[in-house]
N, C-alpha and C. Protein backbone atom coordinates (compact mmCIF):
# COMPACT_ATOMS: atom_id res chain seq x y z
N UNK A 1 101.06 127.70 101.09
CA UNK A 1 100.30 127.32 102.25
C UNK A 1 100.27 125.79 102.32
N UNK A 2 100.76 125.17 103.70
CA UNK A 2 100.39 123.79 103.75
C UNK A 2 98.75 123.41 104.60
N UNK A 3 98.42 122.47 104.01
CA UNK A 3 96.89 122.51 104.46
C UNK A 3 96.88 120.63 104.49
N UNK A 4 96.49 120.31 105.91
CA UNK A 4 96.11 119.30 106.20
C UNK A 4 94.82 118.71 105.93
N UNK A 5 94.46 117.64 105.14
CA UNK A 5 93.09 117.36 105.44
C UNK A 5 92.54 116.29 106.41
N UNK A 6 91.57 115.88 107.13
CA UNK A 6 90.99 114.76 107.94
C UNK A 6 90.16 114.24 107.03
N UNK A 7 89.77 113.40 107.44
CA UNK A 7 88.80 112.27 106.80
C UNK A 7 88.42 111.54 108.14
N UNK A 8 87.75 111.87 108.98
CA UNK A 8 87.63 111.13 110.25
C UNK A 8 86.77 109.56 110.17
N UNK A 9 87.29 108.99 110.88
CA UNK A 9 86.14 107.25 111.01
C UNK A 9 86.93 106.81 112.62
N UNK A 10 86.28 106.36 113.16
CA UNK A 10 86.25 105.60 114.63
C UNK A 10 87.12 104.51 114.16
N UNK A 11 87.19 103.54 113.12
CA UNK A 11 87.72 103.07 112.56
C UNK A 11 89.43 103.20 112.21
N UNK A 12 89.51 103.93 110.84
CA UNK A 12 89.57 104.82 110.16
C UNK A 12 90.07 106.12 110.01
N UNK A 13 91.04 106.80 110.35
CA UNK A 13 91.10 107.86 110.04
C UNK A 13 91.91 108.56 108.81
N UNK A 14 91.72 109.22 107.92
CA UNK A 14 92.61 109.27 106.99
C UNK A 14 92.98 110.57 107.37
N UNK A 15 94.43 110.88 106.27
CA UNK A 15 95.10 112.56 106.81
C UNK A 15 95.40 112.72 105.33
N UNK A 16 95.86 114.04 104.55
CA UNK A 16 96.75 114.11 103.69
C UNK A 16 97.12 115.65 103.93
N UNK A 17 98.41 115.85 103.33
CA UNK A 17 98.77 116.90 103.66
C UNK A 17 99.42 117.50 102.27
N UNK A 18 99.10 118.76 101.97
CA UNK A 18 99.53 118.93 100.53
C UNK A 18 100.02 120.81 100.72
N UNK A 19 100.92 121.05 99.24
CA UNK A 19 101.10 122.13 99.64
C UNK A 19 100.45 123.12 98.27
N UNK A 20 100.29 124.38 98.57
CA UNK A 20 99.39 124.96 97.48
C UNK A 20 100.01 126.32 97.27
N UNK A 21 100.69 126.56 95.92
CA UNK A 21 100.74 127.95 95.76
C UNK A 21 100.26 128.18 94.58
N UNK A 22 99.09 129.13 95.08
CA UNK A 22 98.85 129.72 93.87
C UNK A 22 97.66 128.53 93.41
N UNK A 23 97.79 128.48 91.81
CA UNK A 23 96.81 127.04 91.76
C UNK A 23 97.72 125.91 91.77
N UNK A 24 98.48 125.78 91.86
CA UNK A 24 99.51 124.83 91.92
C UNK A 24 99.75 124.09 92.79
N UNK A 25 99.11 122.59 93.38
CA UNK A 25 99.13 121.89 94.66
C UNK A 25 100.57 120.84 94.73
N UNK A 26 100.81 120.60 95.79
CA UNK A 26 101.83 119.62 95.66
C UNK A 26 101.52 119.10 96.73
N UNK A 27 101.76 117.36 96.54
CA UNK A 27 101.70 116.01 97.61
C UNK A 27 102.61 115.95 98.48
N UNK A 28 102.35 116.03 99.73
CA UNK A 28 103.31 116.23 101.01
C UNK A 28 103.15 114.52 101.54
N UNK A 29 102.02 114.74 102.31
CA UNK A 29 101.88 113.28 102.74
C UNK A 29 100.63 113.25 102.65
N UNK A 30 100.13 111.33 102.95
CA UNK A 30 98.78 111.17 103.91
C UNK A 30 98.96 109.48 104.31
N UNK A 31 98.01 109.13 104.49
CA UNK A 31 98.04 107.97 105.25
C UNK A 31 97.24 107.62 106.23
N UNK A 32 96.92 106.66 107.00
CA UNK A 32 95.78 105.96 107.41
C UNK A 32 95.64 106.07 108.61
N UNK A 33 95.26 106.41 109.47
CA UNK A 33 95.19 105.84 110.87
C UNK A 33 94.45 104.49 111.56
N UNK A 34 94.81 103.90 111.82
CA UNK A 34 93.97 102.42 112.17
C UNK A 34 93.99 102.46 113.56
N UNK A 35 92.43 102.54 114.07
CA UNK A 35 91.92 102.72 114.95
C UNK A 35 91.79 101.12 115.97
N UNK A 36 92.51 100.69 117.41
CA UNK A 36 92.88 99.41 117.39
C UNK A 36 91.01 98.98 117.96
N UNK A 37 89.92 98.40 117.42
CA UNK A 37 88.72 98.27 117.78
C UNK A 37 88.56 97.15 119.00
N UNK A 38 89.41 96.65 119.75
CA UNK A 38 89.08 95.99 120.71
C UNK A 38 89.49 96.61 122.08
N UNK A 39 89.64 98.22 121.66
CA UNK A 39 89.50 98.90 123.20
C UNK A 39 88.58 99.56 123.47
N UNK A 40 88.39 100.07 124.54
CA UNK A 40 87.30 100.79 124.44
C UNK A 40 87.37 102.59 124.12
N UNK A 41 86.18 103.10 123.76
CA UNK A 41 85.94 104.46 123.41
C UNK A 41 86.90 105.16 123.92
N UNK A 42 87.57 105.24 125.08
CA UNK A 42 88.16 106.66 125.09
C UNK A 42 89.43 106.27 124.66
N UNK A 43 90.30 105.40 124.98
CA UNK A 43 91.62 105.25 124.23
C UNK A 43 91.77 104.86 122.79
N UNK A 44 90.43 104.53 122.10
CA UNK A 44 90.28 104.78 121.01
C UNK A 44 90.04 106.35 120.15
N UNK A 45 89.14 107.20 121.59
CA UNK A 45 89.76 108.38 120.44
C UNK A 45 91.21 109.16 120.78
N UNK A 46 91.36 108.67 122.23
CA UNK A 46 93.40 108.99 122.35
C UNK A 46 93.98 108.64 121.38
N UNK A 47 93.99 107.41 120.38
CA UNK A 47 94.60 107.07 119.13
C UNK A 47 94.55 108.22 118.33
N UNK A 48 93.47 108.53 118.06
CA UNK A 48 92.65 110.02 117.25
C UNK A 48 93.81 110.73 117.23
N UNK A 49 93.68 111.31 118.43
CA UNK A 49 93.95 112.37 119.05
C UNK A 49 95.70 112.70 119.04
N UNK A 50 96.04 111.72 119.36
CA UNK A 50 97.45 111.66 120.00
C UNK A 50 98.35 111.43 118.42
N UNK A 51 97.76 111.03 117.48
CA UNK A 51 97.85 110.32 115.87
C UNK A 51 98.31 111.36 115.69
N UNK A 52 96.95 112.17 115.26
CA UNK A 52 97.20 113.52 114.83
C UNK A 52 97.91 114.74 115.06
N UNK A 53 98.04 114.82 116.33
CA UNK A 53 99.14 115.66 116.80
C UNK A 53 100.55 115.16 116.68
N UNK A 54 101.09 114.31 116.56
CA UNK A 54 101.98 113.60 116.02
C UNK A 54 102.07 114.11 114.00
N UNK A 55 101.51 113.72 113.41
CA UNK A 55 101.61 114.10 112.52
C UNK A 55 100.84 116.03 111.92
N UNK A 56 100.44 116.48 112.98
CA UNK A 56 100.81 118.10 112.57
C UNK A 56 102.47 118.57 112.88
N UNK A 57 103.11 117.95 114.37
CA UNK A 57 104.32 118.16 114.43
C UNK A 57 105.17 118.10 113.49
N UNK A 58 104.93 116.65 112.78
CA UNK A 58 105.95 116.36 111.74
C UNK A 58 105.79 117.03 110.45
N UNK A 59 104.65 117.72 110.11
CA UNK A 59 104.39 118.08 108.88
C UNK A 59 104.30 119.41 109.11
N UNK A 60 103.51 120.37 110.25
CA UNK A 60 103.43 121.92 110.07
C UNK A 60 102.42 122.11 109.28
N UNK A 61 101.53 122.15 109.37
CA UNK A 61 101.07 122.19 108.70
C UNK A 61 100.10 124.04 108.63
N UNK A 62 99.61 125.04 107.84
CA UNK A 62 99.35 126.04 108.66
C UNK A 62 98.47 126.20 108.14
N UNK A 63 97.21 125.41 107.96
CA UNK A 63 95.56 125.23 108.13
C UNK A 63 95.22 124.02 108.10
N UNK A 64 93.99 123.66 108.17
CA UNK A 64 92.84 122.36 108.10
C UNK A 64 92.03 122.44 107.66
N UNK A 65 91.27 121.10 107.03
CA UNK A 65 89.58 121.12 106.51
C UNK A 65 89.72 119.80 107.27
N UNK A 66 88.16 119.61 107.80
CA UNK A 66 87.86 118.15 107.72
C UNK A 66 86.39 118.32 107.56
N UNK A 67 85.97 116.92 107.34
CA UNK A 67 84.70 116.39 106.65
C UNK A 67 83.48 116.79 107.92
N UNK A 68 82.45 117.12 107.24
CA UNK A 68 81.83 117.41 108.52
C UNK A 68 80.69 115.65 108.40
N UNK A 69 79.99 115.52 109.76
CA UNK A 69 79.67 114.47 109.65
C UNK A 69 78.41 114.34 108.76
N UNK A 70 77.81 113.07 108.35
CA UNK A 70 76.52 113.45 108.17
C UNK A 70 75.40 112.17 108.68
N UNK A 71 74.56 112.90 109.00
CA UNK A 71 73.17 111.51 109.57
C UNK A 71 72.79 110.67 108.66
N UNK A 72 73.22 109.42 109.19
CA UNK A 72 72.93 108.66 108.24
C UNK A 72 71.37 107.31 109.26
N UNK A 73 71.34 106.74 108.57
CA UNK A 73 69.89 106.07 109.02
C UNK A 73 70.45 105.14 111.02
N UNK A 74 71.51 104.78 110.97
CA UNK A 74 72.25 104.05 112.24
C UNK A 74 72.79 105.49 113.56
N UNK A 75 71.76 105.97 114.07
CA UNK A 75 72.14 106.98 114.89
C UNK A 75 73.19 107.05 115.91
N UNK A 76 73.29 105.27 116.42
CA UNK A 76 74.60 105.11 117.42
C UNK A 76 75.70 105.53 116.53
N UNK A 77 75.96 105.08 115.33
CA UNK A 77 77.45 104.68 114.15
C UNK A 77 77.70 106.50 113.74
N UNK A 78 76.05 107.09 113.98
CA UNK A 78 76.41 108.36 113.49
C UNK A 78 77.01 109.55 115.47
N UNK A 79 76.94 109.12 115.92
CA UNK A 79 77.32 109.36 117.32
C UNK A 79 78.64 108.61 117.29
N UNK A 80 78.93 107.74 116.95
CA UNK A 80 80.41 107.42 117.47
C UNK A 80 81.27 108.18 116.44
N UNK A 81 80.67 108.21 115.34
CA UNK A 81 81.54 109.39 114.23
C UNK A 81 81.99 110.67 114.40
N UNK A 82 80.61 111.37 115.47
CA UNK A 82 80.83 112.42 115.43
C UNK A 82 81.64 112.55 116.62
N UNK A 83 81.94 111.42 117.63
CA UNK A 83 83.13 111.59 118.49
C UNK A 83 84.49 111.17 117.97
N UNK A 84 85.07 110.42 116.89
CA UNK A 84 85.80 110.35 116.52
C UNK A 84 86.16 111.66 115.88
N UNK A 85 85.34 112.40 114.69
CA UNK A 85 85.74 113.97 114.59
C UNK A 85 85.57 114.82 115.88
N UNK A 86 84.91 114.68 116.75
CA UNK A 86 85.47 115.62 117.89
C UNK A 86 86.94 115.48 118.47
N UNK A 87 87.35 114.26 118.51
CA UNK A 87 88.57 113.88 118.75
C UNK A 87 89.85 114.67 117.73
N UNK A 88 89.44 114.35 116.17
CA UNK A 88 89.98 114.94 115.18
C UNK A 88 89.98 116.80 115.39
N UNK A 89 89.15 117.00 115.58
CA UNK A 89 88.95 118.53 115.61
C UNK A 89 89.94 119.27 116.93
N UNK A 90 89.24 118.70 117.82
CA UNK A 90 90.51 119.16 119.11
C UNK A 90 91.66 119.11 118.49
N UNK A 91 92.11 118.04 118.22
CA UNK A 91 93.81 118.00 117.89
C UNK A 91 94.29 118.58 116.90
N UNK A 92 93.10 119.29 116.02
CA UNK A 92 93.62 120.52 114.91
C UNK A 92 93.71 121.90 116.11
N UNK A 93 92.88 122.15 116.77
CA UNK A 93 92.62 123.14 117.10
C UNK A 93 93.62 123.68 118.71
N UNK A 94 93.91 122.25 119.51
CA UNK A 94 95.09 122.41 120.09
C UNK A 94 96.00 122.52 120.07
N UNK A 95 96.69 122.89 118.25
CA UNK A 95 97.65 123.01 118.22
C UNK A 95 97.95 123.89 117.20
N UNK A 96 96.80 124.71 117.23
CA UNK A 96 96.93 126.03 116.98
C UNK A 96 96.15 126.47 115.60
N UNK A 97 95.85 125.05 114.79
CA UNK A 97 95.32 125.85 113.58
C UNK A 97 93.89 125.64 113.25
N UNK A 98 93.70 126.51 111.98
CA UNK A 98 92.43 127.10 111.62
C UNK A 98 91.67 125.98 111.63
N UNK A 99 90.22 125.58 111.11
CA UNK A 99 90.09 124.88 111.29
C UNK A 99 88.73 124.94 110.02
N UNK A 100 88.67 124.41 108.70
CA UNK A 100 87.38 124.38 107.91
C UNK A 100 86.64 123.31 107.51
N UNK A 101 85.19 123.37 107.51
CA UNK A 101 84.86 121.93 107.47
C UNK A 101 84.14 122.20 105.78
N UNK A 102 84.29 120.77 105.28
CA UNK A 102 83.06 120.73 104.32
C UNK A 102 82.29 119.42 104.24
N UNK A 103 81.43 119.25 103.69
CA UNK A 103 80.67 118.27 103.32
C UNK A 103 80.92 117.37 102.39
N UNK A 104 80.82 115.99 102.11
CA UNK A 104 81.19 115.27 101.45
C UNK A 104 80.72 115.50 99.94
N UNK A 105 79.58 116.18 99.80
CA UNK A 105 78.73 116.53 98.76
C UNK A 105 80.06 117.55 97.91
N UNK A 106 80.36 118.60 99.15
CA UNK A 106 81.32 120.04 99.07
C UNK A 106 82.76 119.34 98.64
N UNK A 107 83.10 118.49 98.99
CA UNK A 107 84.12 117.67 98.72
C UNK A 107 84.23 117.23 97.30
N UNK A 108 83.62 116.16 97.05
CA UNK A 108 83.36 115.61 96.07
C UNK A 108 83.34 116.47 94.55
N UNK A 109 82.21 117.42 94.72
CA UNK A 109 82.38 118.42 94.20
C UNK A 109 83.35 119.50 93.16
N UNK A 110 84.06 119.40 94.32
CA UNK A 110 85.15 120.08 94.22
C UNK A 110 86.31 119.73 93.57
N UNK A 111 86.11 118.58 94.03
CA UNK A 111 87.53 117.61 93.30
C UNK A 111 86.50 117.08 92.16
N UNK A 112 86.04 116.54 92.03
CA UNK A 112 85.24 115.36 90.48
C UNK A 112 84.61 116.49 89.82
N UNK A 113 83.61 117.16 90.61
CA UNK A 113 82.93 117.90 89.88
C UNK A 113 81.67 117.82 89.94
N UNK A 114 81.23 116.20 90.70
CA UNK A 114 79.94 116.12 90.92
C UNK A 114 80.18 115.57 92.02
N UNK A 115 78.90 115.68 93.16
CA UNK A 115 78.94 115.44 94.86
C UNK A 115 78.12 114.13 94.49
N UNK A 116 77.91 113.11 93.53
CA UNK A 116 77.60 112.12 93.82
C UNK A 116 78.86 111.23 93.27
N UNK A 117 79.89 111.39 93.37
CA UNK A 117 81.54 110.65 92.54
C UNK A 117 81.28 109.29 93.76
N UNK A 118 81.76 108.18 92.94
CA UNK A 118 82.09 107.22 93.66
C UNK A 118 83.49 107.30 94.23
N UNK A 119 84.14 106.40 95.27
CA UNK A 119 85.05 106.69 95.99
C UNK A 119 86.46 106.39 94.63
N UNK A 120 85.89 105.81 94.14
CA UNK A 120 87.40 105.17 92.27
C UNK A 120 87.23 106.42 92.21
N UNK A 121 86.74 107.40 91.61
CA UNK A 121 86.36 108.51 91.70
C UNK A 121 87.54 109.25 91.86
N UNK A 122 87.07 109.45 93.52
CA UNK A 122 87.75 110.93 93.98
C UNK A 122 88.89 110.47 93.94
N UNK A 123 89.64 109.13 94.27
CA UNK A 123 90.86 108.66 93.83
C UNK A 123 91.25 108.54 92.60
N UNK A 124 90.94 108.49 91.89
CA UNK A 124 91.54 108.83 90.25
C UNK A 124 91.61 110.24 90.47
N UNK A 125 90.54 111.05 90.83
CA UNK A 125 91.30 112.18 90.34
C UNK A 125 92.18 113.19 91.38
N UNK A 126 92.19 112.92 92.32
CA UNK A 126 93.28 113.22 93.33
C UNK A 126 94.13 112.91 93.05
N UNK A 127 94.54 111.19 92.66
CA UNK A 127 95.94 110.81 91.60
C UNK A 127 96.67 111.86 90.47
N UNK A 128 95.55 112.63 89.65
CA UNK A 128 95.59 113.26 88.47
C UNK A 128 95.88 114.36 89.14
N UNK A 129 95.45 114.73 90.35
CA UNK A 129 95.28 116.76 89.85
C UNK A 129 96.75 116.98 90.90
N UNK A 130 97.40 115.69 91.64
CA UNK A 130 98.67 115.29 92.91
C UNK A 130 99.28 114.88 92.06
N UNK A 131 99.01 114.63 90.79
CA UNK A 131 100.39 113.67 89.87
C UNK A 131 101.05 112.77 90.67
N UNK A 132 100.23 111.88 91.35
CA UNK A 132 100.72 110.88 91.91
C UNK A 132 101.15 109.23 91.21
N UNK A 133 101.92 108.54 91.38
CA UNK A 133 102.11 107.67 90.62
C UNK A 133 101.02 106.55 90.47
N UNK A 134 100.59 106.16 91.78
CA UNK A 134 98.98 105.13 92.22
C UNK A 134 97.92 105.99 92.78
N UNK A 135 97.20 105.69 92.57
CA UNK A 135 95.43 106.32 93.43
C UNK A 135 96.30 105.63 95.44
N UNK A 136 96.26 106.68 96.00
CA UNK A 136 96.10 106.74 96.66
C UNK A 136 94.85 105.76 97.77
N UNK A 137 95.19 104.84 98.60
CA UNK A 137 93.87 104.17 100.06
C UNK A 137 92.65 105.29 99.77
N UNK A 138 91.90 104.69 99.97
CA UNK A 138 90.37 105.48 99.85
C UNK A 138 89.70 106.61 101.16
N UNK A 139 90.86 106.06 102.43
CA UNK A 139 90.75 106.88 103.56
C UNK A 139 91.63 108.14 103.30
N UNK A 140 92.92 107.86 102.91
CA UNK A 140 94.00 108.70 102.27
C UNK A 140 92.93 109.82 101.36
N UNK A 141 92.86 108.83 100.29
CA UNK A 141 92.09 109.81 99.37
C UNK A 141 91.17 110.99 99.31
N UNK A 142 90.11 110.51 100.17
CA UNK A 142 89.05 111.35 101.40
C UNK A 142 89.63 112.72 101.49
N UNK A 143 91.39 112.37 102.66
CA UNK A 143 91.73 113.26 103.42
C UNK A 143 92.16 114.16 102.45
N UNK A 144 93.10 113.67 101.36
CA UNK A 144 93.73 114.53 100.30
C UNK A 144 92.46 115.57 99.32
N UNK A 145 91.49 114.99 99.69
CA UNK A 145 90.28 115.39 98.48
C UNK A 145 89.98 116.89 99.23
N UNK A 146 89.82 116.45 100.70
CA UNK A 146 89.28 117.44 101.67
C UNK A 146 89.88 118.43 101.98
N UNK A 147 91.70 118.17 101.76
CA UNK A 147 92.55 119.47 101.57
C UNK A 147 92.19 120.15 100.19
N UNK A 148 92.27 119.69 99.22
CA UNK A 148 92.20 119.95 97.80
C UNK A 148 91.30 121.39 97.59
N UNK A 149 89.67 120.36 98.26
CA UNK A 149 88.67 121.19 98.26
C UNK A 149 88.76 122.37 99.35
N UNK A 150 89.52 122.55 100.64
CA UNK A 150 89.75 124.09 100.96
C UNK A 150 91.04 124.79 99.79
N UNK A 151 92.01 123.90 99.61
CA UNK A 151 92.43 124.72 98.87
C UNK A 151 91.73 125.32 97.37
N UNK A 152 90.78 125.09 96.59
CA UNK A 152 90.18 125.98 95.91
C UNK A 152 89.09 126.58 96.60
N UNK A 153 88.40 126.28 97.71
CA UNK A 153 87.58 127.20 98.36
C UNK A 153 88.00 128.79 99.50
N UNK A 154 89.30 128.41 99.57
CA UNK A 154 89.94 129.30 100.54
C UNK A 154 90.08 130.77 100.08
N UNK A 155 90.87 130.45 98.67
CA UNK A 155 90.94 132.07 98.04
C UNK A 155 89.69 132.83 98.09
N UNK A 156 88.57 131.87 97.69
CA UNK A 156 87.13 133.15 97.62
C UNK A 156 86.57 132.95 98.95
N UNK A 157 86.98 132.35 99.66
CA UNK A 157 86.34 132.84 100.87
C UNK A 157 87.51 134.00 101.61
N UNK A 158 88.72 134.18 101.18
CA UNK A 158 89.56 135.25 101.43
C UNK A 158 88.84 136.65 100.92
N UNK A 159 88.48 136.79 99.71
CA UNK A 159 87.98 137.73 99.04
C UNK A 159 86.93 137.70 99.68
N UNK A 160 85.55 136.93 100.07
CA UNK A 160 84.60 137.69 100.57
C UNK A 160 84.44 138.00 101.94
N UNK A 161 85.70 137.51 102.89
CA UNK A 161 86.00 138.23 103.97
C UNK A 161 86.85 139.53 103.51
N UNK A 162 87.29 139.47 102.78
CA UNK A 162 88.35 141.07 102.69
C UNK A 162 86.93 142.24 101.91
N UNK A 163 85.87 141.46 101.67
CA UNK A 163 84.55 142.09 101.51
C UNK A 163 83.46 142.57 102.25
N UNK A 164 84.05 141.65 103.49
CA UNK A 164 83.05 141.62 104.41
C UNK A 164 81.94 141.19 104.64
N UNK A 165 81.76 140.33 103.84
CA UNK A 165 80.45 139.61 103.54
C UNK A 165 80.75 138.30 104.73
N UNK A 166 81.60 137.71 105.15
CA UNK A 166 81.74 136.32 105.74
C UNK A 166 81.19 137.08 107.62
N UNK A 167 81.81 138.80 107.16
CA UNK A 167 81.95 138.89 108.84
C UNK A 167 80.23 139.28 109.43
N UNK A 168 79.44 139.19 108.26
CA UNK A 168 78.13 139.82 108.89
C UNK A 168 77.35 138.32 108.91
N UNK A 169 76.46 138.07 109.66
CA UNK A 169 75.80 137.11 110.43
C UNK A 169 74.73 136.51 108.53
N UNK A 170 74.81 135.53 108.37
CA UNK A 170 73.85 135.10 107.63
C UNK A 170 74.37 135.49 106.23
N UNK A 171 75.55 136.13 106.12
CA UNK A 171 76.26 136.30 104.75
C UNK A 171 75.20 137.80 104.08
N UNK A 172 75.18 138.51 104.80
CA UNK A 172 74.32 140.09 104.93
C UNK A 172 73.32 140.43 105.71
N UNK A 173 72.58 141.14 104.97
CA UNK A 173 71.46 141.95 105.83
C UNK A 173 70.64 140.75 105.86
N UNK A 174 69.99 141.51 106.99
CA UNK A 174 68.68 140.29 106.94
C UNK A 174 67.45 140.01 106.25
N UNK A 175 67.46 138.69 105.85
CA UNK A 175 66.58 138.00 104.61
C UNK A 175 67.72 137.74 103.71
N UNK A 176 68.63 137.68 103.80
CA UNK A 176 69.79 136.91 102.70
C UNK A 176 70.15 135.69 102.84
N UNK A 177 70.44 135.07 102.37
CA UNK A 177 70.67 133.89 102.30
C UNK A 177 71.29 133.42 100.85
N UNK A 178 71.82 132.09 101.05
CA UNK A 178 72.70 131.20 99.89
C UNK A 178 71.67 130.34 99.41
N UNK A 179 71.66 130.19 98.25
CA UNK A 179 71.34 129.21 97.34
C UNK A 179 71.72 128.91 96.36
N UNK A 180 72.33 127.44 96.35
CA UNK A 180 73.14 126.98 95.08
C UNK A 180 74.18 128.04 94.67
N UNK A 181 74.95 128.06 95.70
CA UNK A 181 76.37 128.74 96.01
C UNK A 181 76.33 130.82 96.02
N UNK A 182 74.92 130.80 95.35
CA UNK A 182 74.30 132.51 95.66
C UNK A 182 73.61 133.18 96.83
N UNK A 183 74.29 134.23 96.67
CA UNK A 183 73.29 135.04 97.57
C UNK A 183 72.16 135.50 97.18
N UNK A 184 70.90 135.43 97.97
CA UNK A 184 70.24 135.83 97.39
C UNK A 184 69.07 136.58 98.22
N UNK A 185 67.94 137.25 98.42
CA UNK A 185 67.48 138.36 99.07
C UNK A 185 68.20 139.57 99.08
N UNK A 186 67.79 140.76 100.72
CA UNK A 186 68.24 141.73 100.43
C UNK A 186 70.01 141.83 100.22
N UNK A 187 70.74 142.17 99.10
CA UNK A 187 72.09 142.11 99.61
C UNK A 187 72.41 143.37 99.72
């Protein structure tokens, strides 16, 4: 399976693209998008937009994760973010593929092991687990981290849809719920 990741910024955009069989990942691409900041909003997220579809063509890629946003204390910076990933998201989804988000916490996580990793961090070990020769740009890194992390989240969320657990509303009956990756109430 090839699996693209985003790393979205208005700025900023990072991509990586990796391939996964089995547990076994391999480094396809990634790289930066540089967002030109002395235009205005909408042909800045056409950059987005038009970037990315450009590079699903060239790569094929046949899924996605990207970062979902999060509120941070600057509500405009967190509004222009979340139009730069709207921008990002369309152009996964116009061109046909799946589309999974996680959290930087979910990210981090996943790859380091702990959701508070500094950004040396997730680049050292994206270097390590890609056998790459350098740590990877820190936007790069992001994107590669964010594929990484669907690719070990994908298989068990395969299994608990082939369970049926993903297809019922709230992850079961009602009063269930997740905590700290469990279900828990009636299951």
């Amino acid at each position: 399976m090839r699996i693209l990741g985003v790393d979205p910024g208005l700025r900023r955009t990072g991509f990586g693209v990796i391939d996964v069989d089995g547990p076994r990942m391999r480094y396809v691409a990634s790289g930066t998008i540089v967002v030109p900041t002395d235009d205005e909003l909408g042909p800045r997220l056409k950059v987005i937009l038009d970037s990315l579809r450009e590079i699903i063509r060239e790569y094929a890629p046949q899924t996605s994760a990207i970062e979902k946003v999060f509120v941070n204390s600057n509500p405009t910076s967190t509004l222009l973010l979340g139009q730069a990933r709207g921008a990002a998201f369309c152009a996964l989804v116009d061109c046909g593929l799946g589309v999974q988000e996680y959290t930087a916490l979910q990210i981090k996580k996943s790859v380091v092991g702990t959701g508070r990793a500094a950004k040396e961090q997730v680049q050292s070990m994206v270097q390590h687990l890609l056998a790459l020769d350098g740590a990877p740009a820190s936007d790069a890194a992001d994107a590669l981290a964010c594929a990484i992390c669907h690719a070990h989240a994908a298989p068990l969320a395969d299994r608990l849809r082939a369970a049926g657990v993903l297809d019922q509303p709230a992850f079961g009956r009602r009063g269930t719920r997740m905590r700290n990756g469990r279900m828990i109430g009636n299951p």
